[in-house]
Structures are given as C-alpha cells and as structure tokens.
N, C-alpha and C. Protein backbone atom coordinates (compact mmCIF):
# COMPACT_ATOMS: atom_id res chain seq x y z
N UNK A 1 0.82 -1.19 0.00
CA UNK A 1 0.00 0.00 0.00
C UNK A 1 0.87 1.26 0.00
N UNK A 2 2.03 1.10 0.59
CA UNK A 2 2.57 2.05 0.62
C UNK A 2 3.88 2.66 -0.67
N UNK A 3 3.99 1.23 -1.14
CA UNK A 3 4.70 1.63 -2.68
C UNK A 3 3.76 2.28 -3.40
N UNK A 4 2.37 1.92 -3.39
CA UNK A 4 1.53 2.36 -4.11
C UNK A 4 1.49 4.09 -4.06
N UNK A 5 1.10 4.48 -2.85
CA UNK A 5 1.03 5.82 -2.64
C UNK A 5 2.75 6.69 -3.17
N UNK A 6 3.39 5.90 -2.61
CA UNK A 6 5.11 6.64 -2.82
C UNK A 6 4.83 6.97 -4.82
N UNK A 7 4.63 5.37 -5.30
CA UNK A 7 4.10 6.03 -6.88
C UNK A 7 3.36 6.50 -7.08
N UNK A 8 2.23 7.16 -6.45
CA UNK A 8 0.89 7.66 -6.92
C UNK A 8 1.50 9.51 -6.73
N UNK A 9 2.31 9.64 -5.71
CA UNK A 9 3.41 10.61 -5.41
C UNK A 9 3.78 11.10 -6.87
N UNK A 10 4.80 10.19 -6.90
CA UNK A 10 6.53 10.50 -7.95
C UNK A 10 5.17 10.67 -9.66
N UNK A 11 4.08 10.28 -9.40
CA UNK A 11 3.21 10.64 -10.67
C UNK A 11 2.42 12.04 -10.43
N UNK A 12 2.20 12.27 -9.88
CA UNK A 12 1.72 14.04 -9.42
C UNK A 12 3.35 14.60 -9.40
N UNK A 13 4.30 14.33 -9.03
CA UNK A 13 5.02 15.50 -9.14
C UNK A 13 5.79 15.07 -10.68
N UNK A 14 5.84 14.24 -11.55
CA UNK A 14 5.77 14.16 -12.92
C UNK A 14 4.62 15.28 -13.54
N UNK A 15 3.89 14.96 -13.34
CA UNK A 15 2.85 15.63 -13.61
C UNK A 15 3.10 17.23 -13.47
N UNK A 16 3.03 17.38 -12.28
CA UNK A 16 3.21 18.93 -12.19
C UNK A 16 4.13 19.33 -12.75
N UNK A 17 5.53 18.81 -12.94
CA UNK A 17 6.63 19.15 -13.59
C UNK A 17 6.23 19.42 -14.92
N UNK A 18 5.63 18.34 -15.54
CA UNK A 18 5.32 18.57 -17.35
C UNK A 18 4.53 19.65 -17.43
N UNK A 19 3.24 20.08 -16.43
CA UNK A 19 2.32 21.18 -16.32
C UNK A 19 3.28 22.49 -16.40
N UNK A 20 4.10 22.80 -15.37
CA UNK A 20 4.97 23.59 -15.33
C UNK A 20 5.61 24.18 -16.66
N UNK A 21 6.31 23.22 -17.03
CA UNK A 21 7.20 23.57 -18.64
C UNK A 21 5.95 23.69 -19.75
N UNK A 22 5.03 23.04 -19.09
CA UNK A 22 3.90 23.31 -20.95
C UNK A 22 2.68 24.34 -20.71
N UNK A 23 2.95 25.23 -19.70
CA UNK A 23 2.48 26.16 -18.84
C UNK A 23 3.22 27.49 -19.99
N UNK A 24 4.57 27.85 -19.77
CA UNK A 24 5.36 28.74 -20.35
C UNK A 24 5.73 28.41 -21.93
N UNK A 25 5.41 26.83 -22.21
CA UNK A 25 5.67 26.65 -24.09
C UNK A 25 3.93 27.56 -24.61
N UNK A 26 2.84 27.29 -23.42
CA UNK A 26 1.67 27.79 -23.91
C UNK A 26 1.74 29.28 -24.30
N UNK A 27 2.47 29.96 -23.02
CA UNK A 27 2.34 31.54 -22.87
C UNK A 27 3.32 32.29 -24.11
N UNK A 28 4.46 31.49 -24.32
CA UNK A 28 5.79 31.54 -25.29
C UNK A 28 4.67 31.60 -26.83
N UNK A 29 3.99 30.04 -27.25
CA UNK A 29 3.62 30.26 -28.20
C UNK A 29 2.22 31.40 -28.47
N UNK A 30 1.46 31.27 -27.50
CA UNK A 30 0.74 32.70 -27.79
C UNK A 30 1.34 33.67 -28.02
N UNK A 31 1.98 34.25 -27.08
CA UNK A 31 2.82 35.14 -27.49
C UNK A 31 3.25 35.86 -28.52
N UNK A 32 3.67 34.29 -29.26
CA UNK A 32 4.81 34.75 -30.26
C UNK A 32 3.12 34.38 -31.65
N UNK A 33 2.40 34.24 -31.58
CA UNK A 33 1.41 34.21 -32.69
C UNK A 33 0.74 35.31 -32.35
N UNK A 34 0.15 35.52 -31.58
CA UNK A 34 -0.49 37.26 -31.44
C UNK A 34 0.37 38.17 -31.59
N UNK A 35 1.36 38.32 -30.46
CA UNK A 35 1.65 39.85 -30.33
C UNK A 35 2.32 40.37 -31.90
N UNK A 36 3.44 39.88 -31.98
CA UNK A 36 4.03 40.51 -33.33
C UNK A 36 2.98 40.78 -34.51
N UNK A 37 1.84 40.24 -34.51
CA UNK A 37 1.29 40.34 -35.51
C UNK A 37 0.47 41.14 -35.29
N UNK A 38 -0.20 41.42 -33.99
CA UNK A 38 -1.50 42.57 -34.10
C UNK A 38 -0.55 44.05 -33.59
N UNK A 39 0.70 43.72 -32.70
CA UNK A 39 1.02 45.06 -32.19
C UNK A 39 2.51 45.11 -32.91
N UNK A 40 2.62 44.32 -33.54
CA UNK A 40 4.28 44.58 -34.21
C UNK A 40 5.26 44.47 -33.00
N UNK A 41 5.47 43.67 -31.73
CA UNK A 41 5.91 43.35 -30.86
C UNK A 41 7.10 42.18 -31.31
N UNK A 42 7.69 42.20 -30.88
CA UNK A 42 9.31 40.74 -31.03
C UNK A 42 8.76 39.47 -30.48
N UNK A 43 9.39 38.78 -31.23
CA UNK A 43 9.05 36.95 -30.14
C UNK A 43 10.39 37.54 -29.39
N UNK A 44 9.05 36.36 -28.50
CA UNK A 44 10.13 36.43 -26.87
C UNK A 44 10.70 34.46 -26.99
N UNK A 45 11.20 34.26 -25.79
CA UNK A 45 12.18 32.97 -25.43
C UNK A 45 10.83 32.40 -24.70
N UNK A 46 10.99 31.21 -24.40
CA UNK A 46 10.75 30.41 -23.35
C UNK A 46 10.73 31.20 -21.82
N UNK A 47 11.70 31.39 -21.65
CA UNK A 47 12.30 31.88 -20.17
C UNK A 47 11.86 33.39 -20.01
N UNK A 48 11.81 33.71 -21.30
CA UNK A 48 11.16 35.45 -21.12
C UNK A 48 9.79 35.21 -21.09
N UNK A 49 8.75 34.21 -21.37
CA UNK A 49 7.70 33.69 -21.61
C UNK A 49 7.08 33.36 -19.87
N UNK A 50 8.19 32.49 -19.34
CA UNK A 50 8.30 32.71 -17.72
C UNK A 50 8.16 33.70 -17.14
N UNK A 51 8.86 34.57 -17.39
CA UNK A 51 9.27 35.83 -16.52
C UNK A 51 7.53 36.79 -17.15
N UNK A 52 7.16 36.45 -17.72
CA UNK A 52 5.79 37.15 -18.26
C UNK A 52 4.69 37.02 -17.42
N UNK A 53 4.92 36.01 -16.57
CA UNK A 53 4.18 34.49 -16.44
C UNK A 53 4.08 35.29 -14.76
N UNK A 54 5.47 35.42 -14.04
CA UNK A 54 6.06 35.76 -12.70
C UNK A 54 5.43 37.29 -12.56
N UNK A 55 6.00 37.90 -13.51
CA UNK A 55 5.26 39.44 -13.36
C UNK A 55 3.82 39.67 -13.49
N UNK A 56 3.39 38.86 -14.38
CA UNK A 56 1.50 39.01 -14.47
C UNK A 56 1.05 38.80 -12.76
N UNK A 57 1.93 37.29 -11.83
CA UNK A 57 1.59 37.14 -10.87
C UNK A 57 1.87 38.32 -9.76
N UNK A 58 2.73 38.41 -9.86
CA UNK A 58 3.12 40.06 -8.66
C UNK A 58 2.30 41.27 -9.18
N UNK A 59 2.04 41.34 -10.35
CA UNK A 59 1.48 42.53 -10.61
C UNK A 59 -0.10 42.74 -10.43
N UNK A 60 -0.55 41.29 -10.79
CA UNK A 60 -2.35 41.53 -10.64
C UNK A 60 -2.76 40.45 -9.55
N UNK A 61 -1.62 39.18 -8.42
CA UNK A 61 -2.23 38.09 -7.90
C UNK A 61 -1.32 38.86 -6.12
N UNK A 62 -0.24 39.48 -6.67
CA UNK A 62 0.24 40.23 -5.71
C UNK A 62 1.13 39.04 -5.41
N UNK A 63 1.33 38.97 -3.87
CA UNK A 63 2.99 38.06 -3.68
C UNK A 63 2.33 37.11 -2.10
N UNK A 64 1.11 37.54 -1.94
CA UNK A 64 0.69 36.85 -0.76
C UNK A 64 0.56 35.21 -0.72
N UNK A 65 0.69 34.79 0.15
CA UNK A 65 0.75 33.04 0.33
C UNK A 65 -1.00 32.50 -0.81
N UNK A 66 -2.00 32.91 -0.62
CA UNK A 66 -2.91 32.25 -0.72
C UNK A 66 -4.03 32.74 -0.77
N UNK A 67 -3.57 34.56 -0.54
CA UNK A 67 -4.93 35.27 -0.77
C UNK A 67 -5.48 35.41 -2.08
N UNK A 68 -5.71 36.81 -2.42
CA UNK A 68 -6.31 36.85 -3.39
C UNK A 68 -8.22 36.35 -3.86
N UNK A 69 -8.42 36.20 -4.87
CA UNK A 69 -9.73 35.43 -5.16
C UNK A 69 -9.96 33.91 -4.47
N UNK A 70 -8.79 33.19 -4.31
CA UNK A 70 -8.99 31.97 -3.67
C UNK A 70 -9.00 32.04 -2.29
N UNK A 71 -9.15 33.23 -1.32
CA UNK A 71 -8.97 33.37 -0.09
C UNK A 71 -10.30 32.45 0.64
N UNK A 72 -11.48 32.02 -0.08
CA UNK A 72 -12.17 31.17 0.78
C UNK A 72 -12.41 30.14 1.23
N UNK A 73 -10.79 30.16 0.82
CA UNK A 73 -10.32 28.55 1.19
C UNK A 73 -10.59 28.60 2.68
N UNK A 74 -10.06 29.88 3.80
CA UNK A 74 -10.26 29.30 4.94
C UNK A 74 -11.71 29.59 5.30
N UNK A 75 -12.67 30.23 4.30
CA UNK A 75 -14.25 30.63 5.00
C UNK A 75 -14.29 29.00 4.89
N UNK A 76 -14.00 27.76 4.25
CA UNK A 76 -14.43 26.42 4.09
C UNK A 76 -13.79 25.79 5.07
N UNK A 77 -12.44 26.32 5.32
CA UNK A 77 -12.37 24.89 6.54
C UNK A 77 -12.61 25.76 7.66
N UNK A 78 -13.17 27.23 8.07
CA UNK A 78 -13.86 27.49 8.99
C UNK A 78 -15.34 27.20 9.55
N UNK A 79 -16.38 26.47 8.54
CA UNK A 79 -17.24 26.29 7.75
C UNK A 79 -17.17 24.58 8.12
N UNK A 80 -16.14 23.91 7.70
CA UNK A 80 -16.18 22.37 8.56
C UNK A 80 -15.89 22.12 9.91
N UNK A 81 -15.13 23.13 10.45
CA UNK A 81 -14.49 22.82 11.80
C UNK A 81 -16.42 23.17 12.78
N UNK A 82 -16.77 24.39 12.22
CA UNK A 82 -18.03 24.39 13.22
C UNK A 82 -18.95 22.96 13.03
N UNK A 83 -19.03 22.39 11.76
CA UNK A 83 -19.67 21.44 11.59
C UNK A 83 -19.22 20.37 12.15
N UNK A 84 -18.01 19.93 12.15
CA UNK A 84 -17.76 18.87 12.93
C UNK A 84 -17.97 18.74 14.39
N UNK A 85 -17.66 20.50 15.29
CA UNK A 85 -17.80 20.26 16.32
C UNK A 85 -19.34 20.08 16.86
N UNK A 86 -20.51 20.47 15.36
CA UNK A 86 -21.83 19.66 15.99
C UNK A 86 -22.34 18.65 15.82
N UNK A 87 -20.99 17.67 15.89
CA UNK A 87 -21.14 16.15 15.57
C UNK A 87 -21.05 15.72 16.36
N UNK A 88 -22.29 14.52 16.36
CA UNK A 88 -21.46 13.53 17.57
C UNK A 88 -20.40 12.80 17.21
N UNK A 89 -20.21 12.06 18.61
CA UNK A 89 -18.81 11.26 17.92
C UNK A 89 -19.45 10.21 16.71
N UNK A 90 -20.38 9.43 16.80
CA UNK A 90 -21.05 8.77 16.11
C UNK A 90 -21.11 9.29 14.60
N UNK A 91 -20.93 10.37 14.61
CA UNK A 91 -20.95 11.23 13.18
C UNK A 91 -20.36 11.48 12.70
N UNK A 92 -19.03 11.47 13.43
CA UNK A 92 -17.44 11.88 13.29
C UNK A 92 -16.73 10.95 12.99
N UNK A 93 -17.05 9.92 13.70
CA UNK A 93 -16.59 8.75 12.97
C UNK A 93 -16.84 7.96 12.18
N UNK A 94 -18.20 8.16 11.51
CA UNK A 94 -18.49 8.12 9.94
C UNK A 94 -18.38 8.43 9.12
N UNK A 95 -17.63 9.92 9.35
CA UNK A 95 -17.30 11.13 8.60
C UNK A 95 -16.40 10.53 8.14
N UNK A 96 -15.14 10.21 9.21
CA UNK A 96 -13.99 9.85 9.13
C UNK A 96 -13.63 8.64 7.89
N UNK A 97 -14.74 7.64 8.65
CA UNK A 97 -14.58 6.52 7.15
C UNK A 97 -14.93 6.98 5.91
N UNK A 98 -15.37 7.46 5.72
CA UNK A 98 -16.31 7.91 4.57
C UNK A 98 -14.87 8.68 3.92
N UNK A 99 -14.03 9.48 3.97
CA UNK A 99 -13.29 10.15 3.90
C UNK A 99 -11.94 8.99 3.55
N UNK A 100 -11.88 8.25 4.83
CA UNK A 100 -10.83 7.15 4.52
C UNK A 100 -10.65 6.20 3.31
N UNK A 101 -12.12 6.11 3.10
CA UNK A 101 -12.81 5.25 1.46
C UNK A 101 -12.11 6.26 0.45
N UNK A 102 -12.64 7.42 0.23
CA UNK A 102 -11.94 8.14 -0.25
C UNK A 102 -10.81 8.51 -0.77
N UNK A 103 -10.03 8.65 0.30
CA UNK A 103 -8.31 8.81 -0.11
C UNK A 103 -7.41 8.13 0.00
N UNK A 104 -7.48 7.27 1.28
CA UNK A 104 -6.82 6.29 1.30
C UNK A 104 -6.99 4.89 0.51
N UNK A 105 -7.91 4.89 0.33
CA UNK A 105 -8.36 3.13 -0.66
C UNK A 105 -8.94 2.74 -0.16
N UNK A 106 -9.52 2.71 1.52
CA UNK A 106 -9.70 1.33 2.35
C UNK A 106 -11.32 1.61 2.16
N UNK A 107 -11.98 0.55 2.36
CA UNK A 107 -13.52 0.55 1.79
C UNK A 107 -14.19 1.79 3.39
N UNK A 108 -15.05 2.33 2.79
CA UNK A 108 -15.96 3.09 3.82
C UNK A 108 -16.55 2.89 5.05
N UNK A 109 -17.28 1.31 5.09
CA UNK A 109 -17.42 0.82 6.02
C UNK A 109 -17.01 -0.72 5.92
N UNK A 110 -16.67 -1.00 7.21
CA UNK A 110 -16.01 -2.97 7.02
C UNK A 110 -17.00 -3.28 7.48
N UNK A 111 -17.46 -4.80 7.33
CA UNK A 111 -18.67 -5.65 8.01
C UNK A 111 -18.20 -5.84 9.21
N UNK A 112 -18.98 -5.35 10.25
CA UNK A 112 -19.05 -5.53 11.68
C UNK A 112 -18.47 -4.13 12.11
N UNK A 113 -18.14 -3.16 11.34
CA UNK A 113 -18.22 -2.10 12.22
C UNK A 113 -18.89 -1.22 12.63
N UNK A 114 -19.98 -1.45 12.49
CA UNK A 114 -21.07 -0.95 12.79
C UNK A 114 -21.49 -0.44 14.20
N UNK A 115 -20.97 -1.51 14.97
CA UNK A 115 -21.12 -0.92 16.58
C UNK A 115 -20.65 -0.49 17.22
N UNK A 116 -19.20 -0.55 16.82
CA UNK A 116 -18.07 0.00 17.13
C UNK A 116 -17.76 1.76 16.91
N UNK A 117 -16.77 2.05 18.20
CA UNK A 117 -16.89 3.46 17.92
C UNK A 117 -15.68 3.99 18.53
C-alpha cells in the first residue's frame, strides 16, 4: 500500500513538472502568434515567456501566500471545523470513514463495524 502511494506521489510531481514547462511553451507560443502580428511586438524565449508568467503574478495576484480570489479557502475549513464540532462522535466517525474510502483506498465501512466506535 505504501509503494503504491510513494508512486501515486513521484506521478503528481511528474505531472506537475510537465504542467509547469507546458504552462510557459503555452504563454511563449501565444505570445509569439499574437503579439508581433497585431502590435508589431518581437518573439520572446521560453524563459522570457516565464518571466511574463512571474510578473503578471506580482502585478495583478500580488505576492501573498494564498490570498487573493482563492482566499475562501479558509471561509471552508472554517465552515467544517463548526460542523464537525456539531457532531457527535457517532458522526465523526463516519465522517472519518467515509473520507478514509476516499483517499486512502480502504472501503468506507467494514462488516461488523457498525457498533463500534
């Protein structure tokens, strides 16, 4: 189970890596098919395609950890924490499996756990 996850790993950060580089070939080739042609602008590089990429972010997402438009990330886990605490345990620990099915692999509920708590 646990080779499994270590590869399920080393394939998300494959992943993100290829996202990354075909992130800046995207911004590079727009780039270089619009601009010169509607504003008479130069092709740019790859790496200047990056740096396009870095400044759009400081300039309109700013430099903060996580704010911005996605800031309700914590109205949501402020938003579960009250909910959980009006759980019983009985609820919480259904929650819990239910969740475990989920991410970890292991089935939601096992036969006979039912009474258990």
């Amino acid at each position: 189970m646990k080779r499994y996850r270590a590869l399920k790993m080393i394939g998300i950060g494959i992943l993100v890596v290829a996202l990354f580089f075909a992130l800046g070939f995207v911004v590079m080739a727009l780039w270089n098919w619009l601009m010169p042609s509607i504003f008479g602008l130069h092709t740019i590089t790859y790496w200047q395609a990056y740096g396009l990429l870095i400044l759009s972010k400081i300039l309109f997402g700013g430099l903060r950890g996580g704010g911005g438009r996605c800031s309700g990330r914590n109205d949501w886990r402020n938003r579960m924490a009250e909910r959980r605490e009006k759980m019983t345990p009985e609820e919480r620990e259904k929650f819990r499996q239910s969740w475990r099915g989920r991410w970890c692999g292991e089935p939601a509920s096992s036969p006979g756990a039912e009474g258990q708590v």
